[in-house]
PDB file of N, CA and C in Angstrom:
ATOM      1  N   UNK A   1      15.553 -29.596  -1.160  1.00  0.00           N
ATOM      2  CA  UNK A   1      15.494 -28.162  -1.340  1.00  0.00           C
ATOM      3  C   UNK A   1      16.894 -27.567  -1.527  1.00  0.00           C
ATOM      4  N   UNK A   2      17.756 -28.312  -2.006  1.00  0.00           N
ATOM      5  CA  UNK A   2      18.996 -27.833  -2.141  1.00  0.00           C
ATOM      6  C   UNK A   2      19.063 -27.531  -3.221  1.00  0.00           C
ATOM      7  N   UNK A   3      18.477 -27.161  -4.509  1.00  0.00           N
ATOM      8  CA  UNK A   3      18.704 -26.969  -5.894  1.00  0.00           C
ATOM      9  C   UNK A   3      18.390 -25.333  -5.637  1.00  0.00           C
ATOM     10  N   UNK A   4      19.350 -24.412  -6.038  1.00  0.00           N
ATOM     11  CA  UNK A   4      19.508 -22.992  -6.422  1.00  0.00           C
ATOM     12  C   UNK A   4      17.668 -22.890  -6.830  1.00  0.00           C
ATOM     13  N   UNK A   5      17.486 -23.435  -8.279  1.00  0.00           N
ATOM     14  CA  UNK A   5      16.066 -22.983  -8.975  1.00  0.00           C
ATOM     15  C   UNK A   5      14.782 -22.996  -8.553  1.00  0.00           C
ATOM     16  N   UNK A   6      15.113 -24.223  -7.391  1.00  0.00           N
ATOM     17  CA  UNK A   6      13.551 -24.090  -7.007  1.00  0.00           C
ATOM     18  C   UNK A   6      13.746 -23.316  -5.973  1.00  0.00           C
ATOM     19  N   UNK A   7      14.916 -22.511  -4.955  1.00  0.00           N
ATOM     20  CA  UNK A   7      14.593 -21.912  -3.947  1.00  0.00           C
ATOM     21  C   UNK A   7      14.201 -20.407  -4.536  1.00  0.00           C
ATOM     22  N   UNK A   8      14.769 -20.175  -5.709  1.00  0.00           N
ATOM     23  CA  UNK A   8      14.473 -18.555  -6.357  1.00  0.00           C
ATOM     24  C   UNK A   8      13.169 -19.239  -6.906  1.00  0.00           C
ATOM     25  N   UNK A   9      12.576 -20.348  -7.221  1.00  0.00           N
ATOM     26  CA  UNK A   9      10.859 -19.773  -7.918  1.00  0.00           C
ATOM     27  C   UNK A   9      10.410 -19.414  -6.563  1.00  0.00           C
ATOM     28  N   UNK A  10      10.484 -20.219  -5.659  1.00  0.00           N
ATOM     29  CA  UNK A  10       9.722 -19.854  -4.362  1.00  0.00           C
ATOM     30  C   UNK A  10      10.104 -18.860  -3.730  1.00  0.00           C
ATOM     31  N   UNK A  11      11.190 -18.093  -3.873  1.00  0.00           N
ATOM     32  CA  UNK A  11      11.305 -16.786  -3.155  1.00  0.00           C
ATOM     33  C   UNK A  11      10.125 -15.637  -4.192  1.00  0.00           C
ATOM     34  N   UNK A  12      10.136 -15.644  -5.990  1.00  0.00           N
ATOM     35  CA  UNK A  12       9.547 -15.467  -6.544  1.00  0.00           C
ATOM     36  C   UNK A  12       7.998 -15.586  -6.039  1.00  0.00           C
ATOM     37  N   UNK A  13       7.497 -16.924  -6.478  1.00  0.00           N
ATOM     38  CA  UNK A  13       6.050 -17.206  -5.496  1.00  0.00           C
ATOM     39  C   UNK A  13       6.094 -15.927  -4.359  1.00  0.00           C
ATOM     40  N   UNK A  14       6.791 -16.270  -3.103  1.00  0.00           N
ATOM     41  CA  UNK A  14       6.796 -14.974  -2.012  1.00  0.00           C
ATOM     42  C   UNK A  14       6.667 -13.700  -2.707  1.00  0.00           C
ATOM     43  N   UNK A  15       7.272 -13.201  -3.366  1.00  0.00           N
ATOM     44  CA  UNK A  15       7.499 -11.698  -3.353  1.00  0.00           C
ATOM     45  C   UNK A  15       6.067 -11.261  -4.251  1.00  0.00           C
ATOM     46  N   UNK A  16       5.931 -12.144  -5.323  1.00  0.00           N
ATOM     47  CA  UNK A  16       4.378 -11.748  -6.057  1.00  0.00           C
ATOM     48  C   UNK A  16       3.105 -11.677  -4.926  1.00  0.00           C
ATOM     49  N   UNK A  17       3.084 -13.076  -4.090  1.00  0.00           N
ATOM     50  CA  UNK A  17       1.996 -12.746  -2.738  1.00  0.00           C
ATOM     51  C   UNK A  17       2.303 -11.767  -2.336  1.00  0.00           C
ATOM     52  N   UNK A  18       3.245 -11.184  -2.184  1.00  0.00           N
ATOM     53  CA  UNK A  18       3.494  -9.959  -1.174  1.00  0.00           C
ATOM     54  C   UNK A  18       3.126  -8.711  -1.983  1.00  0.00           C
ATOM     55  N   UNK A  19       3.534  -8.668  -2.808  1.00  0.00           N
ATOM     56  CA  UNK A  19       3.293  -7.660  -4.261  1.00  0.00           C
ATOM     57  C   UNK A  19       1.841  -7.080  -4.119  1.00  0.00           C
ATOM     58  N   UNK A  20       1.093  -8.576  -4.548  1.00  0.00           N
ATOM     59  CA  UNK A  20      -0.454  -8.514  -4.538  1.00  0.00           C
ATOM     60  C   UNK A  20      -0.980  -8.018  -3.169  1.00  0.00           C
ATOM     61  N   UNK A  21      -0.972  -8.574  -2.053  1.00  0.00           N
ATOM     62  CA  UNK A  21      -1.082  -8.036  -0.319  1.00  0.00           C
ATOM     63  C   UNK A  21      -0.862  -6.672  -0.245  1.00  0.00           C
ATOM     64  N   UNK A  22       0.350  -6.257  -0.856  1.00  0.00           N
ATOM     65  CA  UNK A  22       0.123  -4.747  -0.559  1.00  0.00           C
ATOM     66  C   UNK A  22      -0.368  -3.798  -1.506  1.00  0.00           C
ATOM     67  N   UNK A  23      -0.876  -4.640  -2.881  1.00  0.00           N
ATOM     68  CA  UNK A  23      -1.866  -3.446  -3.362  1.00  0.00           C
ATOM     69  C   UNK A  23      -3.264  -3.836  -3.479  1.00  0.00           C
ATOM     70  N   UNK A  24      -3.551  -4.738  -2.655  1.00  0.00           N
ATOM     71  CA  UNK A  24      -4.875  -4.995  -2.123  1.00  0.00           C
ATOM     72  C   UNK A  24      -4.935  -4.152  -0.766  1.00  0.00           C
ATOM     73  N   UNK A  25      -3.856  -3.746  -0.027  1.00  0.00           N
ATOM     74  CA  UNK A  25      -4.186  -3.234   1.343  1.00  0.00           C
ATOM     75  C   UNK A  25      -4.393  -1.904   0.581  1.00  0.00           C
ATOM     76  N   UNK A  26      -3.112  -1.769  -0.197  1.00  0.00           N
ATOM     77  CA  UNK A  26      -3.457  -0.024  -0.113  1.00  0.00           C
ATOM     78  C   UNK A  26      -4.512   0.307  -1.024  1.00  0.00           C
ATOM     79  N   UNK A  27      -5.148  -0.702  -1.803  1.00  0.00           N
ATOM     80  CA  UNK A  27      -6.615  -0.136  -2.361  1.00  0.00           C
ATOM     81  C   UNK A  27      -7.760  -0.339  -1.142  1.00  0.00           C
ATOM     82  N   UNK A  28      -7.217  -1.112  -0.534  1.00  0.00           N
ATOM     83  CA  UNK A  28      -8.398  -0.968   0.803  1.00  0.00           C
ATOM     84  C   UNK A  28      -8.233   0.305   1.558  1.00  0.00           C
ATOM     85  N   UNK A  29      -7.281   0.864   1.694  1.00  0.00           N
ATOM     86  CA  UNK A  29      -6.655   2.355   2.286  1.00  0.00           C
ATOM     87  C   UNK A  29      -7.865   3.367   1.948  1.00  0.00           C
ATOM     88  N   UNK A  30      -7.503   3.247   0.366  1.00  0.00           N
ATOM     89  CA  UNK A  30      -7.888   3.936  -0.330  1.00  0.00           C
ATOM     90  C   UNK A  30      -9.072   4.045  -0.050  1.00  0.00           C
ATOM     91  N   UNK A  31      -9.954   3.198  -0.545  1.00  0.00           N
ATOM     92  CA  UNK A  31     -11.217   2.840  -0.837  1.00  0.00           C
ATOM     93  C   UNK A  31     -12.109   3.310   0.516  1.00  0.00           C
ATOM     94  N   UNK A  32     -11.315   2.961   1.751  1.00  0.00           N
ATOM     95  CA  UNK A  32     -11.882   3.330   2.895  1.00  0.00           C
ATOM     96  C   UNK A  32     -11.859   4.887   3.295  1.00  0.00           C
ATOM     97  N   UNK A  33     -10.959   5.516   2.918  1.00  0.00           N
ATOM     98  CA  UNK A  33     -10.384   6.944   2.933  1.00  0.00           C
ATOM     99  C   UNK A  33     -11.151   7.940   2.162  1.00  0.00           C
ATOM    100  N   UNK A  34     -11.513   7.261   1.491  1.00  0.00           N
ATOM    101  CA  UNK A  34     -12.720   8.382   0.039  1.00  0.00           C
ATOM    102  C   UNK A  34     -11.919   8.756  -0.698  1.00  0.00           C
ATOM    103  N   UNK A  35     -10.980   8.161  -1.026  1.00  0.00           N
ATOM    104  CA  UNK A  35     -10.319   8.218  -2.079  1.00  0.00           C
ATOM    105  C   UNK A  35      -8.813   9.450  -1.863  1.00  0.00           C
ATOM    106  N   UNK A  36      -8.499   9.795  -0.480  1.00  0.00           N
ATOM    107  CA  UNK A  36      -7.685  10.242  -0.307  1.00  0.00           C
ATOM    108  C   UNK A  36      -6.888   9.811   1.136  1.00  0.00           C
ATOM    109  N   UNK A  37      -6.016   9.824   1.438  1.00  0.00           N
ATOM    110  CA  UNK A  37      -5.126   9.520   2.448  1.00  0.00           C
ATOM    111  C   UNK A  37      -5.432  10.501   3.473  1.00  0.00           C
ATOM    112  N   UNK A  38      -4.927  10.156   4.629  1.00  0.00           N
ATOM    113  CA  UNK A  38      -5.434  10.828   6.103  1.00  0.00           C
ATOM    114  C   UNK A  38      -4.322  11.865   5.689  1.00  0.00           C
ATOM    115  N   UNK A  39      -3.375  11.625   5.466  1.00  0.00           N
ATOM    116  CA  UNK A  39      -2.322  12.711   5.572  1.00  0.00           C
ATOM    117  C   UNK A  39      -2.896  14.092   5.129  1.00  0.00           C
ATOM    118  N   UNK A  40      -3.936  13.769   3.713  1.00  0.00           N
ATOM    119  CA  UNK A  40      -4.240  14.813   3.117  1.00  0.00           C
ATOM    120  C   UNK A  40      -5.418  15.725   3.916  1.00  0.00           C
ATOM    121  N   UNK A  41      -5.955  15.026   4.724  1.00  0.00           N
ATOM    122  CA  UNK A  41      -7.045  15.670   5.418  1.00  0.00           C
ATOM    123  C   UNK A  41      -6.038  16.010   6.759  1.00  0.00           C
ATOM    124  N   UNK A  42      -5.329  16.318   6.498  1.00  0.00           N
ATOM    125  CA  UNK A  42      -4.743  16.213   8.169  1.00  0.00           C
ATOM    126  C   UNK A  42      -3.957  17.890   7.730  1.00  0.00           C
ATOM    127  N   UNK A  43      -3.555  17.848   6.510  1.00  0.00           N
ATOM    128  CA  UNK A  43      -3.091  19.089   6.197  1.00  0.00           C
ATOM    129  C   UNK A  43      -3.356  19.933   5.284  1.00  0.00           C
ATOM    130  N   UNK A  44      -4.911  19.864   5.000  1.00  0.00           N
ATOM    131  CA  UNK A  44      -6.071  20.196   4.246  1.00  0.00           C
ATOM    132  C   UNK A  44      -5.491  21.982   4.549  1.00  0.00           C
ATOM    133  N   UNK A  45      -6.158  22.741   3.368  1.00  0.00           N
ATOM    134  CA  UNK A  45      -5.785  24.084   3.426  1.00  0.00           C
ATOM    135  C   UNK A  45      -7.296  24.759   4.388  1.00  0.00           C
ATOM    136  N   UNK A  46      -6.750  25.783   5.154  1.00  0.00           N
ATOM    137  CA  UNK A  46      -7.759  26.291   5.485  1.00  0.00           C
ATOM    138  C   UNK A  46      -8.503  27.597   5.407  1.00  0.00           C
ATOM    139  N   UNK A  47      -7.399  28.083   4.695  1.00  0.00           N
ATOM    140  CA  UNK A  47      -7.645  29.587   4.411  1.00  0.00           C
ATOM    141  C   UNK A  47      -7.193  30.528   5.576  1.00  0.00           C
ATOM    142  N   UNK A  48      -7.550  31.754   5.646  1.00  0.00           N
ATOM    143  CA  UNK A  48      -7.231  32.798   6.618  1.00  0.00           C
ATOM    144  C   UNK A  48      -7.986  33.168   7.805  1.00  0.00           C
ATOM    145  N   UNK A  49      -7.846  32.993   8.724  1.00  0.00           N
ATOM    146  CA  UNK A  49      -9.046  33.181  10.043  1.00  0.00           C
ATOM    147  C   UNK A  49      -9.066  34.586  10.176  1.00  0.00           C
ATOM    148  N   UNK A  50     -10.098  35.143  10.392  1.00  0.00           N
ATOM    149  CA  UNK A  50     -10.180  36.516  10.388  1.00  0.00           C
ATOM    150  C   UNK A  50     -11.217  36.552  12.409  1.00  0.00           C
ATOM    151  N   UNK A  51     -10.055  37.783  12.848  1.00  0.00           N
ATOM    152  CA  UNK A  51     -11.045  37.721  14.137  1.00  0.00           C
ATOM    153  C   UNK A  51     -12.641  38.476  14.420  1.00  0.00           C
TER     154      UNK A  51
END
């Protein structure tokens, strides 16, 4: 494992798994969320409260 080329394909290999992992999580985010992020329901508009 001392050759420069094969340690960059395999850092390569790594970073594409990782690539793929996180846009499989964040379509699982998604997908679970209804199609929007908590953040957005968290600071959803609410209009004016009237007493």
């Amino acid at each position: 494992m001392s050759d420069p080329s094969i340690q960059l394909d395999i850092h390569r290999q790594r970073v594409a798994e990782m690539i793929r992992e996180a846009g499989e999580h964040s379509l699982a985010r998604t997908t679970a969320s209804g199609g929007r992020h908590s953040r957005h329901r968290r600071f959803r508009w609410r209009g004016i409260r009237t007493p």
